[in-house]
Protein backbone atom coordinates (compact mmCIF):
# COMPACT_ATOMS: atom_id res chain seq x y z
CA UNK A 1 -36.03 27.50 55.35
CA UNK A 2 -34.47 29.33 52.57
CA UNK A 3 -34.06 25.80 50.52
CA UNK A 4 -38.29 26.19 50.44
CA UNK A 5 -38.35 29.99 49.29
CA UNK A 6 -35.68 29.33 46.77
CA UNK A 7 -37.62 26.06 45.80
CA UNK A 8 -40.80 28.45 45.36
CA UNK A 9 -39.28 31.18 43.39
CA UNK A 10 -37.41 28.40 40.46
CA UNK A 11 -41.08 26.55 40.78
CA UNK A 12 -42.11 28.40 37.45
CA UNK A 13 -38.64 28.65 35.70
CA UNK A 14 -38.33 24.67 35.66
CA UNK A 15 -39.58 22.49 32.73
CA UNK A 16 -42.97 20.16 33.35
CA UNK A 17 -41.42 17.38 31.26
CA UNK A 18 -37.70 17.08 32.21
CA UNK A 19 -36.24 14.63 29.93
CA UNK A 20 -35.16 11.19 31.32
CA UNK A 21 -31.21 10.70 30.42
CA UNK A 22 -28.30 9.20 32.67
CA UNK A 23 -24.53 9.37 32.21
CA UNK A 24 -23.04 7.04 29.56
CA UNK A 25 -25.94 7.65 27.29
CA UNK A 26 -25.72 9.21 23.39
CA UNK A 27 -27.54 11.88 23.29
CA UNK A 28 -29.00 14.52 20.45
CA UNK A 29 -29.33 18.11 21.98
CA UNK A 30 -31.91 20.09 20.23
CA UNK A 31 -30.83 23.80 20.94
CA UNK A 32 -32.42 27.01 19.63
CA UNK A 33 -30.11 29.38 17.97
CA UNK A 34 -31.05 33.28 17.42
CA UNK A 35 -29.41 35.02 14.56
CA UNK A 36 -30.85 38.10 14.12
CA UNK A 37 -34.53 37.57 13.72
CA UNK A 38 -34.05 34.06 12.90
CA UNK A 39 -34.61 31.02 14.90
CA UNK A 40 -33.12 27.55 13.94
CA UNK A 41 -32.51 23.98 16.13
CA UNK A 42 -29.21 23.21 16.20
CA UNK A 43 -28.40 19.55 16.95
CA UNK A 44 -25.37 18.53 19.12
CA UNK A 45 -24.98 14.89 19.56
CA UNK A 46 -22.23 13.23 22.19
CA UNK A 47 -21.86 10.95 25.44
CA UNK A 48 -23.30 12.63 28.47
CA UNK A 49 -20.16 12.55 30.50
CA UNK A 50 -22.03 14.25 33.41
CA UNK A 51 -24.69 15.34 35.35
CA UNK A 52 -24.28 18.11 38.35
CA UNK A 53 -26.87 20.81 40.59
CA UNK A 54 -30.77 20.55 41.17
CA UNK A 55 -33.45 22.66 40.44
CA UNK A 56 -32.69 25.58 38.29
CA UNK A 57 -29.20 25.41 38.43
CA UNK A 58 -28.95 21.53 36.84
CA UNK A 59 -26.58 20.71 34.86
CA UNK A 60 -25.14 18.26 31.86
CA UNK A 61 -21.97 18.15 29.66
CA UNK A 62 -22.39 16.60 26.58
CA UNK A 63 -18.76 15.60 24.83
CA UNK A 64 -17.90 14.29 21.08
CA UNK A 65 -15.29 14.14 18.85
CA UNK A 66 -15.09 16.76 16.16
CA UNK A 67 -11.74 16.76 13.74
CA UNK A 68 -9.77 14.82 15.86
CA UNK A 69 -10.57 17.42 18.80
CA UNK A 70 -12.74 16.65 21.80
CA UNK A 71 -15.48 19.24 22.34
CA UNK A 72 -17.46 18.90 25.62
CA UNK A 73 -20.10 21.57 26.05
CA UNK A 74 -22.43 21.89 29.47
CA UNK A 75 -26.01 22.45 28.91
CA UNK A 76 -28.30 24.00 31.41
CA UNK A 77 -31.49 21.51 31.66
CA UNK A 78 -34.22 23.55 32.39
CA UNK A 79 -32.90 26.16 29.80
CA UNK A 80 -35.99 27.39 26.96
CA UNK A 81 -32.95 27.17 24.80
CA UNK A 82 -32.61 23.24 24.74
CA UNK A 83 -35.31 22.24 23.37
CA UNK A 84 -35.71 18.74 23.27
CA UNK A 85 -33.04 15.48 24.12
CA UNK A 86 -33.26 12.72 22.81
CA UNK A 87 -31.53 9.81 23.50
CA UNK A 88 -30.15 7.84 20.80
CA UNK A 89 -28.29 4.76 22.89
CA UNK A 90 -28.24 3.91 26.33
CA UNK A 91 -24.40 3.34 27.52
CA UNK A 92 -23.69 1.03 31.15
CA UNK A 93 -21.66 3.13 33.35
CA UNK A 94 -20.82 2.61 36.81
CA UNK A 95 -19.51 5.78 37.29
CA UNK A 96 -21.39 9.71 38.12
CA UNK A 97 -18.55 11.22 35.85
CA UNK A 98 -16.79 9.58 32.85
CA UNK A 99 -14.03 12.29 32.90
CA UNK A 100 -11.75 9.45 31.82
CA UNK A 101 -13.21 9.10 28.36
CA UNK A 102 -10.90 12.54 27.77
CA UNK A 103 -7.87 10.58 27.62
CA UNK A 104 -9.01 8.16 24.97
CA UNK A 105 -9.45 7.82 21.52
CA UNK A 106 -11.08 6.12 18.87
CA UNK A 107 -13.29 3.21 19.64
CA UNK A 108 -11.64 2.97 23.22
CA UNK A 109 -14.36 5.94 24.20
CA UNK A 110 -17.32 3.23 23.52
CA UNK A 111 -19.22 2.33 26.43
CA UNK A 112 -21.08 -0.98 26.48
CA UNK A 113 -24.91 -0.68 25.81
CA UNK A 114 -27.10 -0.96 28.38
CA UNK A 115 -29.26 -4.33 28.14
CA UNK A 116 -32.96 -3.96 28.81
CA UNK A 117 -34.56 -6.45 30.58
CA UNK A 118 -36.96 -8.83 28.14
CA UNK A 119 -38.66 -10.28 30.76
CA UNK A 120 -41.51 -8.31 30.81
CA UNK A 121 -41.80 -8.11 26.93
CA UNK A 122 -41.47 -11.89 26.36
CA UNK A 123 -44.16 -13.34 28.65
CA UNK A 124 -47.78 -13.10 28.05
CA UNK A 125 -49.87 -11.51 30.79
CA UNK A 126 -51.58 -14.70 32.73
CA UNK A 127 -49.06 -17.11 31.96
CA UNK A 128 -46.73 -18.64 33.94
CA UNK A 129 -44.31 -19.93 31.13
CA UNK A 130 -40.92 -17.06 30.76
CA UNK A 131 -38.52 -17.78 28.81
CA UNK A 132 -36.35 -19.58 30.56
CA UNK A 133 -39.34 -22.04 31.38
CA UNK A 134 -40.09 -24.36 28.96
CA UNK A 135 -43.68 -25.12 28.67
CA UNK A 136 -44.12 -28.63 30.87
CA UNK A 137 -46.52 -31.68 28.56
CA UNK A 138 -48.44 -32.45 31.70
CA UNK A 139 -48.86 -36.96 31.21
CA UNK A 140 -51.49 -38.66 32.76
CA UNK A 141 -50.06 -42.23 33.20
């Protein structure tokens, strides 16, 4: 019961086009910076290294290395501050939270990139030949 009235009072705080991002993934944050009376973007770009809460309340932490010093930062996603994410490279994780990543270094903190299936892309619409099926030289003997 209160889930529902809480649900309807964050209905018109939350964004209509929630980017799509998963853990493992290199990401650019776009974030809006006020100084003053002046606006700028401000882009932060790191491994998501996790994703926590619903609605309102949802969360990310984005981490990078900057001077040899690891910088995570958490990002409220349905913030007007964030302004856009993009995501640069899609890493395979098997994991909700890659809070291992803090203890390495280097190229040790890459994660493998996630394949995308060709399938679709590769065969024509209305044939039956994929890839992986060669095309057949029907004989009539």
């Amino acid at each position: 019961m209160v889930n529902r009235i809480m649900q309807g009072v964050e209905k018109p705080y939350l964004k209509k086009d929630v980017p799509q991002f998963a853990v493992g993934d290199t990401v650019d944050v776009a974030t809006r910076i006020i100084e003053g009376e002046k606006e700028r973007i401000q882009v932060f770009t790191g491994i998501v290294i996790m994703k926590k809460g619903s609605g309102i309340s949802e969360t990310f932490t984005v981490r990078r290395i900057v001077n040899n010093e690891g910088v995570e930062r958490i990002f409220p996603l349905h913030s007007p501050f964030v302004s856009k994410v993009i995501v640069k490279r899609s890493g395979q994780s098997r994991r909700a939270k890659l809070f291992y990543l803090r203890k390495r270094v280097g190229k040790a903190t890459k994660l493998t990139e996630k394949r995308k299936s060709g399938k679709e892309e590769l065969t024509a619409p209305g044939s039956d030949q994929g890839p992986d099926k060669p095309a057949l030289a029907t004989a009539a003997s």
